[in-house]
C-alpha atoms as a PDB file:
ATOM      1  CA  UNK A   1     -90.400  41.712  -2.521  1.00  0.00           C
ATOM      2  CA  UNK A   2     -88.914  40.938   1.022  1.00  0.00           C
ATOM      3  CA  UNK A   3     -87.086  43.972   0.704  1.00  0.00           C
ATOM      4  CA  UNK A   4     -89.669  46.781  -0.458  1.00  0.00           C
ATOM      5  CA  UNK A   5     -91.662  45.097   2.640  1.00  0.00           C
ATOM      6  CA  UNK A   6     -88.715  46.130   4.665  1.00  0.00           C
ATOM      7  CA  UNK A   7     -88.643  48.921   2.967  1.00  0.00           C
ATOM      8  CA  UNK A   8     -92.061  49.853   4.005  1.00  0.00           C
ATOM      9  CA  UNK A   9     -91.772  48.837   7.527  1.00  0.00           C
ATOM     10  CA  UNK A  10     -89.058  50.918   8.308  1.00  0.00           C
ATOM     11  CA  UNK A  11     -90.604  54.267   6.805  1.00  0.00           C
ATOM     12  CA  UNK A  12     -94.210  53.712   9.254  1.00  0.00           C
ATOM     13  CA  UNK A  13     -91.404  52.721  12.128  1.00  0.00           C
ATOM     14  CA  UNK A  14     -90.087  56.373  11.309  1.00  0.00           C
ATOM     15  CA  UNK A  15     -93.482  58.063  10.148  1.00  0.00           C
ATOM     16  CA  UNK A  16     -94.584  56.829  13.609  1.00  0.00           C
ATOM     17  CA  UNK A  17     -91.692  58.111  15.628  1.00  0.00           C
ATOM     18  CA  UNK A  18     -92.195  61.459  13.992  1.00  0.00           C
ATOM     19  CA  UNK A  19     -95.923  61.662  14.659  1.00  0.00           C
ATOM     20  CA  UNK A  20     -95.380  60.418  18.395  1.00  0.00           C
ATOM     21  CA  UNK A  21     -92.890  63.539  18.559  1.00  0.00           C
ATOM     22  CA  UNK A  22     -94.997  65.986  17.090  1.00  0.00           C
ATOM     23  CA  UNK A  23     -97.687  64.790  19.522  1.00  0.00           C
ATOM     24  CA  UNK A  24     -95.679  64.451  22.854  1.00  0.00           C
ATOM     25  CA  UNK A  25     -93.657  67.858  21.454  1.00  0.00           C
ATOM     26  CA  UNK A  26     -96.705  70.005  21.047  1.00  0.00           C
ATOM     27  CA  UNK A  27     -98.035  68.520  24.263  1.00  0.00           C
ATOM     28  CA  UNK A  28     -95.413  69.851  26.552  1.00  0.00           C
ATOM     29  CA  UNK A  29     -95.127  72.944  24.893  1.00  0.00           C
ATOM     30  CA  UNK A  30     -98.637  73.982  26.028  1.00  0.00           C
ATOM     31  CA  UNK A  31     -98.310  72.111  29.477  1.00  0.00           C
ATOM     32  CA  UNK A  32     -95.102  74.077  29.948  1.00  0.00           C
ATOM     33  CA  UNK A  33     -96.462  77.282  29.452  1.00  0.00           C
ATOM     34  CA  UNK A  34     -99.757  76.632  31.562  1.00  0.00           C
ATOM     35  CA  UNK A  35     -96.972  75.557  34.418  1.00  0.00           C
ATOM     36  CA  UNK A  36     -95.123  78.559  34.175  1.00  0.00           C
ATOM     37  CA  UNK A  37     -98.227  81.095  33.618  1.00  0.00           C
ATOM     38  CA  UNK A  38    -100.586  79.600  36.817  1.00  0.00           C
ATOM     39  CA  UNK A  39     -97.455  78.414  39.123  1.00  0.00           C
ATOM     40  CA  UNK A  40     -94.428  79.792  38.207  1.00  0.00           C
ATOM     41  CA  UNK A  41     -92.405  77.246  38.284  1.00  0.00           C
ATOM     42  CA  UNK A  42     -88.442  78.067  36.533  1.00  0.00           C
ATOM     43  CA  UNK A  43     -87.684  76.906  33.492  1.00  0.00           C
ATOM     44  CA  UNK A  44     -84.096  75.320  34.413  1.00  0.00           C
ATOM     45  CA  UNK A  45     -85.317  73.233  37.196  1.00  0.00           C
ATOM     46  CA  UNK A  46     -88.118  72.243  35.115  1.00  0.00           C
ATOM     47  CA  UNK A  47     -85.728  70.635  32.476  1.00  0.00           C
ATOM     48  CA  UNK A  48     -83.971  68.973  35.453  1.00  0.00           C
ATOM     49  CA  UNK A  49     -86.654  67.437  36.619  1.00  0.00           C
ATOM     50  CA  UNK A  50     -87.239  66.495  33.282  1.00  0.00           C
ATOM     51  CA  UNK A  51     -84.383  64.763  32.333  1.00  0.00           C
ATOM     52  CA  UNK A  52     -84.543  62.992  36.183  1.00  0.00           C
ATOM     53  CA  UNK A  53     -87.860  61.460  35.419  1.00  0.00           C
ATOM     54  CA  UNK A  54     -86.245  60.339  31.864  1.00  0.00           C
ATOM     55  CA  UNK A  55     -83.503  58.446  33.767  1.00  0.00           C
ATOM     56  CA  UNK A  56     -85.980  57.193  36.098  1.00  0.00           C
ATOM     57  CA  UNK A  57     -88.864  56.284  32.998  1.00  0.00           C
ATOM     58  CA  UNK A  58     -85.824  54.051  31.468  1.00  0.00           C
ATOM     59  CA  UNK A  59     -84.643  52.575  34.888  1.00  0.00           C
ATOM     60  CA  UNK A  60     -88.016  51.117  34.685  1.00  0.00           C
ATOM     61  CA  UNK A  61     -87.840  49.931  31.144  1.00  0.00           C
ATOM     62  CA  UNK A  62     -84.643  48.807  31.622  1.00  0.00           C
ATOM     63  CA  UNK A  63     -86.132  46.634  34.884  1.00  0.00           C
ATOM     64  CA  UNK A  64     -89.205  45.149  32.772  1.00  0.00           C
ATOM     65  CA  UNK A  65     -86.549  43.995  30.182  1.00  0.00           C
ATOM     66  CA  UNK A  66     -87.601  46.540  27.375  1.00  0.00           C
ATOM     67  CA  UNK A  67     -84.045  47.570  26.599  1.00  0.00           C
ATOM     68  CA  UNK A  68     -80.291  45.548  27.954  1.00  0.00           C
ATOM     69  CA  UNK A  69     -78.259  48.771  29.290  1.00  0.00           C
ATOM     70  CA  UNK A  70     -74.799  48.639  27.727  1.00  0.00           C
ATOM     71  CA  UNK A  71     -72.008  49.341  29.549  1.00  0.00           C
ATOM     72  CA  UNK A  72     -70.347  52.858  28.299  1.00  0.00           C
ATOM     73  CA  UNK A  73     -67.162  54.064  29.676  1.00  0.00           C
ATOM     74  CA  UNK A  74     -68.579  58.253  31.018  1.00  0.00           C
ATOM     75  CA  UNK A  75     -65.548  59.826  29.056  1.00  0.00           C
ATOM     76  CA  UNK A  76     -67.432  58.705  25.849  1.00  0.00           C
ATOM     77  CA  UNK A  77     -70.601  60.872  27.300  1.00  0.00           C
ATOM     78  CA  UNK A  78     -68.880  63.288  28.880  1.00  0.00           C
ATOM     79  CA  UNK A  79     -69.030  65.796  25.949  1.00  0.00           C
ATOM     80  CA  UNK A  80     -72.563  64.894  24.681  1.00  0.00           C
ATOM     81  CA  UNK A  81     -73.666  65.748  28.337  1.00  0.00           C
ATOM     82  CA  UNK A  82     -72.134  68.812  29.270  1.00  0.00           C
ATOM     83  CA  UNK A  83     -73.773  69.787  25.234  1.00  0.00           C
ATOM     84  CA  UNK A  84     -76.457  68.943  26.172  1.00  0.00           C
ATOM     85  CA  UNK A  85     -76.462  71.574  29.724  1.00  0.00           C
ATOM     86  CA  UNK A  86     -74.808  74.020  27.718  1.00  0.00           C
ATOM     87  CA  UNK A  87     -77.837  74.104  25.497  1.00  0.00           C
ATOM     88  CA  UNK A  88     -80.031  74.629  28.220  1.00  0.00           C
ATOM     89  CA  UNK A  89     -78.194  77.052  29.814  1.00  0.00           C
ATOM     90  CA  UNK A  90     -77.486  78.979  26.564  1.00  0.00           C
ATOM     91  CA  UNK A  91     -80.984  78.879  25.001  1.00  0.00           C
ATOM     92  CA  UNK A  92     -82.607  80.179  28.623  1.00  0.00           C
ATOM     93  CA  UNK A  93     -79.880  83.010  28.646  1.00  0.00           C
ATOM     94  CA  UNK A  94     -80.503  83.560  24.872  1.00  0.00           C
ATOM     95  CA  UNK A  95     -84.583  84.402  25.568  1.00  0.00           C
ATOM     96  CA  UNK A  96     -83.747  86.416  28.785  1.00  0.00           C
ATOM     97  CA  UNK A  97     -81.429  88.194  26.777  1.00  0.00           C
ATOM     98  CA  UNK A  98     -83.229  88.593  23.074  1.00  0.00           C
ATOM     99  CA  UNK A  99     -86.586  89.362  21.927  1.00  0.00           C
ATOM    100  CA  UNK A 100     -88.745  86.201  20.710  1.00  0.00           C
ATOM    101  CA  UNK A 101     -88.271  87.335  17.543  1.00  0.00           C
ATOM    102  CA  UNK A 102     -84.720  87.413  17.712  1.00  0.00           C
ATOM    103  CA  UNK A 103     -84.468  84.788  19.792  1.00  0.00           C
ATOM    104  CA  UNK A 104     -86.790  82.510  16.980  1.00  0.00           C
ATOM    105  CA  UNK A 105     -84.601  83.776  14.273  1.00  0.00           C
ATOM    106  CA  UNK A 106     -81.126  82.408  15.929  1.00  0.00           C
ATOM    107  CA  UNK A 107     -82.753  78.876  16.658  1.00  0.00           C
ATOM    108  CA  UNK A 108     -83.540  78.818  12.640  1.00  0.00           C
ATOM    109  CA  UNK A 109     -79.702  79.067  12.100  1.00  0.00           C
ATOM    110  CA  UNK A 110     -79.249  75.757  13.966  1.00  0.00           C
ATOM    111  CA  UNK A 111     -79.928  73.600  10.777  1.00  0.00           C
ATOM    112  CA  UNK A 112     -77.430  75.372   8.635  1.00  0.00           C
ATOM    113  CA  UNK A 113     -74.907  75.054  11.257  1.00  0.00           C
ATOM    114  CA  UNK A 114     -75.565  71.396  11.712  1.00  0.00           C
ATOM    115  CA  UNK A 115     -74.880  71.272   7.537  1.00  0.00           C
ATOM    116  CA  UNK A 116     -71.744  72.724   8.278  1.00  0.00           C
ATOM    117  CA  UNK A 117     -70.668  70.964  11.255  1.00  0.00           C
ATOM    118  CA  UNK A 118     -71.455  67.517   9.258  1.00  0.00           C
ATOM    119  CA  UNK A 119     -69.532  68.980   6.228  1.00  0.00           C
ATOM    120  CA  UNK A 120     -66.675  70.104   7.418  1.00  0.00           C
ATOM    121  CA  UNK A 121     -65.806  67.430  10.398  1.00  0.00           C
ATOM    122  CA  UNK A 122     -68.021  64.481   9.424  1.00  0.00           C
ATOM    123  CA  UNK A 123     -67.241  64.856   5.785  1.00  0.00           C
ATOM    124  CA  UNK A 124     -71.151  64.506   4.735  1.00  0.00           C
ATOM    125  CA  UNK A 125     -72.117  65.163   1.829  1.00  0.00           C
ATOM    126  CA  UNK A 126     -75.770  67.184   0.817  1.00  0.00           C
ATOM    127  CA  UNK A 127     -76.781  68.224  -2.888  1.00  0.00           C
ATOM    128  CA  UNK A 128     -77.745  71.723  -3.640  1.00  0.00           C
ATOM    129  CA  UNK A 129     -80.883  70.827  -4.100  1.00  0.00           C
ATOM    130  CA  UNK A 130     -81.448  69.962  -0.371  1.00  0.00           C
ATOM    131  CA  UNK A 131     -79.218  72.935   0.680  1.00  0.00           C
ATOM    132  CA  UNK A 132     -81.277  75.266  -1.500  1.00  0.00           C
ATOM    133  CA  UNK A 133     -84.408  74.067   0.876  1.00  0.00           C
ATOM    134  CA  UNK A 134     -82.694  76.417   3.400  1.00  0.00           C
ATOM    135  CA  UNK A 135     -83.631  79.618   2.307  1.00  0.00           C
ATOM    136  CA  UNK A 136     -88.017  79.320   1.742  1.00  0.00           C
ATOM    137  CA  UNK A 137     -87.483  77.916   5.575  1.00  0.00           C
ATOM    138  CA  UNK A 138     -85.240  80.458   6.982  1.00  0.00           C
ATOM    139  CA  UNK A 139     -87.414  83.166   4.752  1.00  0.00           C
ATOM    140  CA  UNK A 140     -90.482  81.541   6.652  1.00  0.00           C
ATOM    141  CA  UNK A 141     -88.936  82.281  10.152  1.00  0.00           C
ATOM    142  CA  UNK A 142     -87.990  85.412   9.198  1.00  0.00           C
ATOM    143  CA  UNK A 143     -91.602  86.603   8.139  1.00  0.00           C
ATOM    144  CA  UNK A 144     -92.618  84.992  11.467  1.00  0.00           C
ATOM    145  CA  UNK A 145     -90.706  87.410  13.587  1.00  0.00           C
ATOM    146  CA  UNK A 146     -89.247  90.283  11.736  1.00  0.00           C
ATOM    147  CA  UNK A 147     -91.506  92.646  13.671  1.00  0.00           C
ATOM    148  CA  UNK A 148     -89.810  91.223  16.919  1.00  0.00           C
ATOM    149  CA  UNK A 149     -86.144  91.331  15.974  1.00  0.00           C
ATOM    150  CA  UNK A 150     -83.842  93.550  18.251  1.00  0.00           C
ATOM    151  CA  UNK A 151     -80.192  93.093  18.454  1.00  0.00           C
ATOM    152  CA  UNK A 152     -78.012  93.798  21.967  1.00  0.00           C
ATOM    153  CA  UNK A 153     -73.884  92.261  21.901  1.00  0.00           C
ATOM    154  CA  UNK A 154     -74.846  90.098  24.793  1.00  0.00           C
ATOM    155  CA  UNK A 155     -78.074  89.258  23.156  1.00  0.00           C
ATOM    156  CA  UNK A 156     -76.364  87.554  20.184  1.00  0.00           C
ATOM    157  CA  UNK A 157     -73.058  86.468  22.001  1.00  0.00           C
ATOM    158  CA  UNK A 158     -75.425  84.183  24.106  1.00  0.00           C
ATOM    159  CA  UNK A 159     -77.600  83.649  20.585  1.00  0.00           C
ATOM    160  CA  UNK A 160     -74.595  82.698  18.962  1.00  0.00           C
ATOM    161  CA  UNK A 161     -73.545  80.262  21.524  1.00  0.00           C
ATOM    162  CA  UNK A 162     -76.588  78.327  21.818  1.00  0.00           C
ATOM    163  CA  UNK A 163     -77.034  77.653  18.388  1.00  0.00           C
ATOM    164  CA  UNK A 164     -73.469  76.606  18.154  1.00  0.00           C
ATOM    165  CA  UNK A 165     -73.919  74.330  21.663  1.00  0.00           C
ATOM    166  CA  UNK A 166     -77.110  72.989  20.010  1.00  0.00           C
ATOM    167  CA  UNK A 167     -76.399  71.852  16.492  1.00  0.00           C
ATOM    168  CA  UNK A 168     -73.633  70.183  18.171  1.00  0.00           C
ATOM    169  CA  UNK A 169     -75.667  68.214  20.772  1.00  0.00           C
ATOM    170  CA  UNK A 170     -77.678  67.248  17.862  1.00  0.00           C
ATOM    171  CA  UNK A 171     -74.702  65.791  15.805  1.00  0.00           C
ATOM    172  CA  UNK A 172     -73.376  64.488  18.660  1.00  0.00           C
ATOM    173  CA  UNK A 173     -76.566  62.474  19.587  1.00  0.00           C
ATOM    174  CA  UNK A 174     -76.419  60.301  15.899  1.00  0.00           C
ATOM    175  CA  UNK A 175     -72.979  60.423  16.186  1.00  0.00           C
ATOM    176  CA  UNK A 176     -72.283  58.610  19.235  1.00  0.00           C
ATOM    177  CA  UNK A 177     -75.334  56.417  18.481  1.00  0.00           C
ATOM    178  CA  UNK A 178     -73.147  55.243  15.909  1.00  0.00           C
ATOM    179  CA  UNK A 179     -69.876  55.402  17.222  1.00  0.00           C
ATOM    180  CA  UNK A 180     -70.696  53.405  20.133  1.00  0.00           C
ATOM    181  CA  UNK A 181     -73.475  50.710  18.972  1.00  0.00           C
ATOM    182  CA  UNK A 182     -75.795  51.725  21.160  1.00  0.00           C
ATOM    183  CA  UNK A 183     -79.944  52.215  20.828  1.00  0.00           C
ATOM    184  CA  UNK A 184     -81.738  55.671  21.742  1.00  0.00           C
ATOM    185  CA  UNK A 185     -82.556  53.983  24.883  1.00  0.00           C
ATOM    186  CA  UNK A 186     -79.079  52.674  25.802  1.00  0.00           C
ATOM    187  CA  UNK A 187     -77.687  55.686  24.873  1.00  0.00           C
ATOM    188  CA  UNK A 188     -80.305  58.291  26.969  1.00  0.00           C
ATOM    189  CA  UNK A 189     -80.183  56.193  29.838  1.00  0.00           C
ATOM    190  CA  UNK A 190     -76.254  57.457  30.495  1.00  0.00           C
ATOM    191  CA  UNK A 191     -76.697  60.237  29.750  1.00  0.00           C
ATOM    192  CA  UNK A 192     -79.181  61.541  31.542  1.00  0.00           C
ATOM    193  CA  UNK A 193     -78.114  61.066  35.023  1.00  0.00           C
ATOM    194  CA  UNK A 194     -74.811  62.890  33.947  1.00  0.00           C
ATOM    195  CA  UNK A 195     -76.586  65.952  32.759  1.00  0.00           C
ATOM    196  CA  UNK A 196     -79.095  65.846  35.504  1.00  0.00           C
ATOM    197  CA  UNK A 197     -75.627  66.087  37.725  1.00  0.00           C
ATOM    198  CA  UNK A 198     -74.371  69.162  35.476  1.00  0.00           C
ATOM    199  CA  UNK A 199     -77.794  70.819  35.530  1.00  0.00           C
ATOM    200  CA  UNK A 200     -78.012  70.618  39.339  1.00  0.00           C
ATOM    201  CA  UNK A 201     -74.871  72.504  39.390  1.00  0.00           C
ATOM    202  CA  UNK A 202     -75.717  74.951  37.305  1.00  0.00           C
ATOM    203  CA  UNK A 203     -79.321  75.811  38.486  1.00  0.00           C
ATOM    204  CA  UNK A 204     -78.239  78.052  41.396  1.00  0.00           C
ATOM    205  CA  UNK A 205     -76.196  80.294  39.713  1.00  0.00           C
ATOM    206  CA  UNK A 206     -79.661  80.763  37.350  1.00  0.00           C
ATOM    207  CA  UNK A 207     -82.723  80.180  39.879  1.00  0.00           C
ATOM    208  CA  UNK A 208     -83.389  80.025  43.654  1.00  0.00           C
ATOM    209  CA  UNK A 209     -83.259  76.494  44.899  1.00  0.00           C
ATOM    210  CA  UNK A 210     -84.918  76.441  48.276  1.00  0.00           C
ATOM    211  CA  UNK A 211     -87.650  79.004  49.239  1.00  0.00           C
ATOM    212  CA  UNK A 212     -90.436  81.160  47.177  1.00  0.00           C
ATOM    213  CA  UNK A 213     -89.994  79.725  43.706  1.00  0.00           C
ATOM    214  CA  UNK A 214     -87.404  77.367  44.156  1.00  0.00           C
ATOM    215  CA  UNK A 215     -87.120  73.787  42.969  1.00  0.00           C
ATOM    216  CA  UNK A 216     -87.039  72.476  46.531  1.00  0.00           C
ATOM    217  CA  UNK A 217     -89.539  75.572  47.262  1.00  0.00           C
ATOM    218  CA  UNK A 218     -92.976  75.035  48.863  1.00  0.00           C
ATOM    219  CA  UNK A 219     -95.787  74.393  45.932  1.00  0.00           C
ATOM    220  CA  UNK A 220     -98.737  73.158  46.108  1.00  0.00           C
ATOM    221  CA  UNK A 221     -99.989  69.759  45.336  1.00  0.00           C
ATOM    222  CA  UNK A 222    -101.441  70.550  41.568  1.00  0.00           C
ATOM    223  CA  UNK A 223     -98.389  72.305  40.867  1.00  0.00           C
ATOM    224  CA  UNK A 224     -96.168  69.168  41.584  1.00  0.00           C
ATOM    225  CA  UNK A 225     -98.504  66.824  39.999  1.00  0.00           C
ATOM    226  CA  UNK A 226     -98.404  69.491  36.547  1.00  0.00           C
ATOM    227  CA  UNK A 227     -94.598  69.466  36.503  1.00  0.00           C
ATOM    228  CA  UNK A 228     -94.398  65.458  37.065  1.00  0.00           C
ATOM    229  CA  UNK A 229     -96.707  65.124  34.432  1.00  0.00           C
ATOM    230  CA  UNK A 230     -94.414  67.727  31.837  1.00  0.00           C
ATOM    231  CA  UNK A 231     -91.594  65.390  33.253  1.00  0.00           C
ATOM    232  CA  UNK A 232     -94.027  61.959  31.839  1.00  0.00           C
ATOM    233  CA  UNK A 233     -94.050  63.907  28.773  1.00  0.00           C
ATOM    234  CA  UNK A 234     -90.511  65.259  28.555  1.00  0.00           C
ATOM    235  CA  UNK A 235     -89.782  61.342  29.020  1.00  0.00           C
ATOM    236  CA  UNK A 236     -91.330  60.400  26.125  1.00  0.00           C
ATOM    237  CA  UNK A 237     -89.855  63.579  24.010  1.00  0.00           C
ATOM    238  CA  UNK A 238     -86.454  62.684  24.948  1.00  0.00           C
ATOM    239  CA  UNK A 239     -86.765  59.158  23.342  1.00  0.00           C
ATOM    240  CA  UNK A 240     -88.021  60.429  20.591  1.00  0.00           C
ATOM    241  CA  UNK A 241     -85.918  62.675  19.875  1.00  0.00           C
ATOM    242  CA  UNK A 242     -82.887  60.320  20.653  1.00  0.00           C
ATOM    243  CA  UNK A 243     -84.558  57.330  18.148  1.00  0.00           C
ATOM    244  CA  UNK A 244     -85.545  60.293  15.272  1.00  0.00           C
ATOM    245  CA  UNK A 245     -81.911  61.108  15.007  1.00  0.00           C
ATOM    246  CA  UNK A 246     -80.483  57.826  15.496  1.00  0.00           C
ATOM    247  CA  UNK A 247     -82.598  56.441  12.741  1.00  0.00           C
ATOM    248  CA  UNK A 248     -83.026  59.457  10.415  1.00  0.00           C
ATOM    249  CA  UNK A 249     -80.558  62.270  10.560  1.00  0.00           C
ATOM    250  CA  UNK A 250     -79.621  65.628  12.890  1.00  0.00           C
ATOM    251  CA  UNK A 251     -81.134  67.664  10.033  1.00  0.00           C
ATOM    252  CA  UNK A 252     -84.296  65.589   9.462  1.00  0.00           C
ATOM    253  CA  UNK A 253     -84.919  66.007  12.539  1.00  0.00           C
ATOM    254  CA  UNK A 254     -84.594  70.038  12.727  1.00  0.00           C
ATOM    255  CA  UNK A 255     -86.384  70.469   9.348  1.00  0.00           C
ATOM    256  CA  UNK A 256     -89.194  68.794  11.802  1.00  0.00           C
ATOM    257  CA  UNK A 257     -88.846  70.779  14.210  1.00  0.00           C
ATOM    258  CA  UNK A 258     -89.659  74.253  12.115  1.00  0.00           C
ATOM    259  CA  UNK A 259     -92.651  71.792  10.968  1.00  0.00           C
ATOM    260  CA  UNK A 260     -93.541  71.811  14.953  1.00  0.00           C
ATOM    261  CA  UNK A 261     -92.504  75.228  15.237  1.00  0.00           C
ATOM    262  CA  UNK A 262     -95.263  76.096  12.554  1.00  0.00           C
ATOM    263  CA  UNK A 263     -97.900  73.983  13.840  1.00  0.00           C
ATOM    264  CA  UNK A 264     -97.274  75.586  17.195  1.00  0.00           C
ATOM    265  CA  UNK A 265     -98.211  79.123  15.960  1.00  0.00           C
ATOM    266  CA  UNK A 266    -101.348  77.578  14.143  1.00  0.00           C
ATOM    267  CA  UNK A 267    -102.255  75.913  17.584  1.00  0.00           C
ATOM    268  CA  UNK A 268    -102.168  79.070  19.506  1.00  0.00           C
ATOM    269  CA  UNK A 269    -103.643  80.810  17.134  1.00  0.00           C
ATOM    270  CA  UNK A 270    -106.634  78.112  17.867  1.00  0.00           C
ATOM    271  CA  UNK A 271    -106.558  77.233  20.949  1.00  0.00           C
ATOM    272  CA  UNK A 272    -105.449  80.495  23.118  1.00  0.00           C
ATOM    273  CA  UNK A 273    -106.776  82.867  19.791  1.00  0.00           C
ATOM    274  CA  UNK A 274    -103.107  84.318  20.144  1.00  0.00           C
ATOM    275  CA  UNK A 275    -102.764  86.795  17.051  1.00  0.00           C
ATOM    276  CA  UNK A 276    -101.384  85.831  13.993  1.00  0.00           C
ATOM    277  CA  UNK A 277    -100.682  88.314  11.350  1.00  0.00           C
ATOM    278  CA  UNK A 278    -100.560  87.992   7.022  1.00  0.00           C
ATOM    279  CA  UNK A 279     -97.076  87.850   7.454  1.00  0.00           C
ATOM    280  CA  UNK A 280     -96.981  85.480   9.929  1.00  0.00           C
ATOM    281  CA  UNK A 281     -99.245  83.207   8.094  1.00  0.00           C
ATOM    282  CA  UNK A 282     -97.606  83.366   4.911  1.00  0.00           C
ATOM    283  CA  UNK A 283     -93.793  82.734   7.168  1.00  0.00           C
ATOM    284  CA  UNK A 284     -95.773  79.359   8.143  1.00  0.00           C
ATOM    285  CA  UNK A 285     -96.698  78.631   4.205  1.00  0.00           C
ATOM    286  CA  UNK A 286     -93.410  79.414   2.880  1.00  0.00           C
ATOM    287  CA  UNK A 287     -91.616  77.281   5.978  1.00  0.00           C
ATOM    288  CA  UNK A 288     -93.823  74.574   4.913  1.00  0.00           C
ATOM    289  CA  UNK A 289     -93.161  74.449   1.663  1.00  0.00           C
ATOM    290  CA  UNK A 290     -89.584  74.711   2.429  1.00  0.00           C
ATOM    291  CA  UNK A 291     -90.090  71.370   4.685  1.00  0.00           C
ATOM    292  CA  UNK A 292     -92.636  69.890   1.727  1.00  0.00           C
ATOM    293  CA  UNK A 293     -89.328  70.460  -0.602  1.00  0.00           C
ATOM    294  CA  UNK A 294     -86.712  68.620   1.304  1.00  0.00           C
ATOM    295  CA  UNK A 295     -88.769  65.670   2.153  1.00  0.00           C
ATOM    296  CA  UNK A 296     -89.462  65.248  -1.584  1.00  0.00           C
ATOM    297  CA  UNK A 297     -85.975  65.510  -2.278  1.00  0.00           C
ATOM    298  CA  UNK A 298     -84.385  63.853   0.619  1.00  0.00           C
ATOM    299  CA  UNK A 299     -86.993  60.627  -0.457  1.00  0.00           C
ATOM    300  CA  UNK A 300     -85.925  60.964  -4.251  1.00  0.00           C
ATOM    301  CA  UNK A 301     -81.986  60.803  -3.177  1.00  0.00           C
ATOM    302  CA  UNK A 302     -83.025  58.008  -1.003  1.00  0.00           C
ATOM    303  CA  UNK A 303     -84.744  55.873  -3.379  1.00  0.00           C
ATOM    304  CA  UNK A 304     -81.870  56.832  -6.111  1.00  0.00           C
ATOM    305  CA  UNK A 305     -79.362  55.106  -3.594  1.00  0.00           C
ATOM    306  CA  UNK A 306     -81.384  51.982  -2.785  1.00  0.00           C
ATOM    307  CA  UNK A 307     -82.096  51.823  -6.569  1.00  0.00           C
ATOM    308  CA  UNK A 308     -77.700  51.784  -7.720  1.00  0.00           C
ATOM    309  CA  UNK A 309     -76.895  49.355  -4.567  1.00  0.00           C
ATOM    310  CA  UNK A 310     -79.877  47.443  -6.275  1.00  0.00           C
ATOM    311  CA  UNK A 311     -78.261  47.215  -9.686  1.00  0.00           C
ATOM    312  CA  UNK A 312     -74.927  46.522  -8.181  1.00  0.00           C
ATOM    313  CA  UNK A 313     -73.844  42.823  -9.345  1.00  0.00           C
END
């Protein structure tokens, strides 16, 4: 009995995380674009300032004894940081370089890569069953942006790379998790200032720093108060993020994301009446049925595992 409550507390501790995600997620995808459509404001420095304000949001929780930092030697980080700017700097080039469609349809190959990262140097383990969930969600994303796909060689050399740079960020964050004993929070608050450092590096060779439309630029006072706000929220998505895939999985967590990704496209279509085509509605049904599939099955293999250790004398 003790243990089905246990059981049962730990899938609303995840059901919650997920639903805090999709909230905060969808949030500051919609605050984001209002910041860059009515100020401008470059996407790079943005994601500096919001992993600053991340370090800063757990410097304070840290302080009011939410979370005991744990000491973490930097060469441990040192990999899952500079993953983490290469993502950033990869994805940006990848939609400067690519159409949306084409950039939509490489970020769809990250959860297959992160199968095959976890197979091959992890030495996980996934059924068919779950692996078969692949193609209804990949055939969703495809429907979704067919109509947009163009392909250039720098295009998909920079495509390539991000999805490669992200899948392993995202292994990387349950790995170390893991490897080192730490929490989402312990974890995060290292290695954020580190890529904060990186990204400040790498800004200037991407965006003007000082002057018209640079991060140290002059903008005006709602401008500053939007983009600390997107960094409240990035705060919050971070964590999330960071405490999904420590307590779930890398892939649970990007099978969510298409779920976000979908629910994204509905919300436009809502909110800013953005078009949305037959084809792009039935991509969203078949990527949700895709999802639908390999929560069923993930829960089933779950249960069947708890159920043997069970029976186990």
């Amino acid at each position: 009995m003790a243990s089905l409550v246990d059981r049962v507390r730990g899938n609303g501790r995840i059901v919650a995380g997920l639903l805090l995600n999709l909230l905060v997620s969808i949030c500051i995808v919609f605050l984001n674009k209002w910041i860059y459509v009515h100020h401008g404001f470059p996407n790079m420095s943005l994601t500096l300032v919001h992993f600053v304000v991340t370090w800063l949001g757990l410097y304070i929780c840290q302080k009011l004894n939410i979370f005991a930092p744990k000491s973490l030697p930097p060469s441990k980080l040192l990999l899952l940081a500079l993953s983490f700017c290469g993502f950033v700097v990869f994805t940006n080039l990848s939609l400067q370089n690519n159409t949306i469609g084409t950039y939509q349809l490489a970020k769809a190959m990250t959860t297959p890569v992160i199968i095959a990262i976890q197979t091959l140097w992890y030495k996980k383990t996934f059924s068919t069953r779950i692996q078969l969930t692949l193609i209804p969600i990949t055939s969703g994303v495809i429907l979704n942006s067919y109509y947009d796909v163009k392909f250039n060689f720098l295009g998909m050399v920079f495509a390539a790379l991000g999805v490669l740079v992200t899948s392993l960020y995202q292994v990387w964050v349950g790995a170390k998790q893991h490897e080192l004993q730490v929490n989402s929070m312990q974890l995060l608050y290292y290695q954020a200032p580190m890529s904060s450092a990186m990204l400040l590096l790498a800004v200037p060779f991407f965006e003007p720093v000082f002057g018209e439309g640079g991060i140290f630029g002059p903008w005006s006072i709602s401008a500053l108060v939007m983009v600390l706000l997107s960094g409240v929220i990035a705060f919050m998505v971070n964590l999330s993020i960071y405490w999904i895939i420590g307590n779930t999985s890398p892939v649970t967590y990007n099978m969510f994301g298409h779920f976000k990704f979908c629910i994204t496209l509905f919300g436009g279509y809502v909110l800013f009446k953005d078009p949305l085509s037959v084809n792009q509605g039935l991509g969203i049904l078949c990527t949700l049925f895709g999802i639908l599939a390999y929560t069923h099955f993930k829960l089933s293999e779950q249960e069947g595992t708890k159920s043997k250790l069970v029976q186990r004398p």
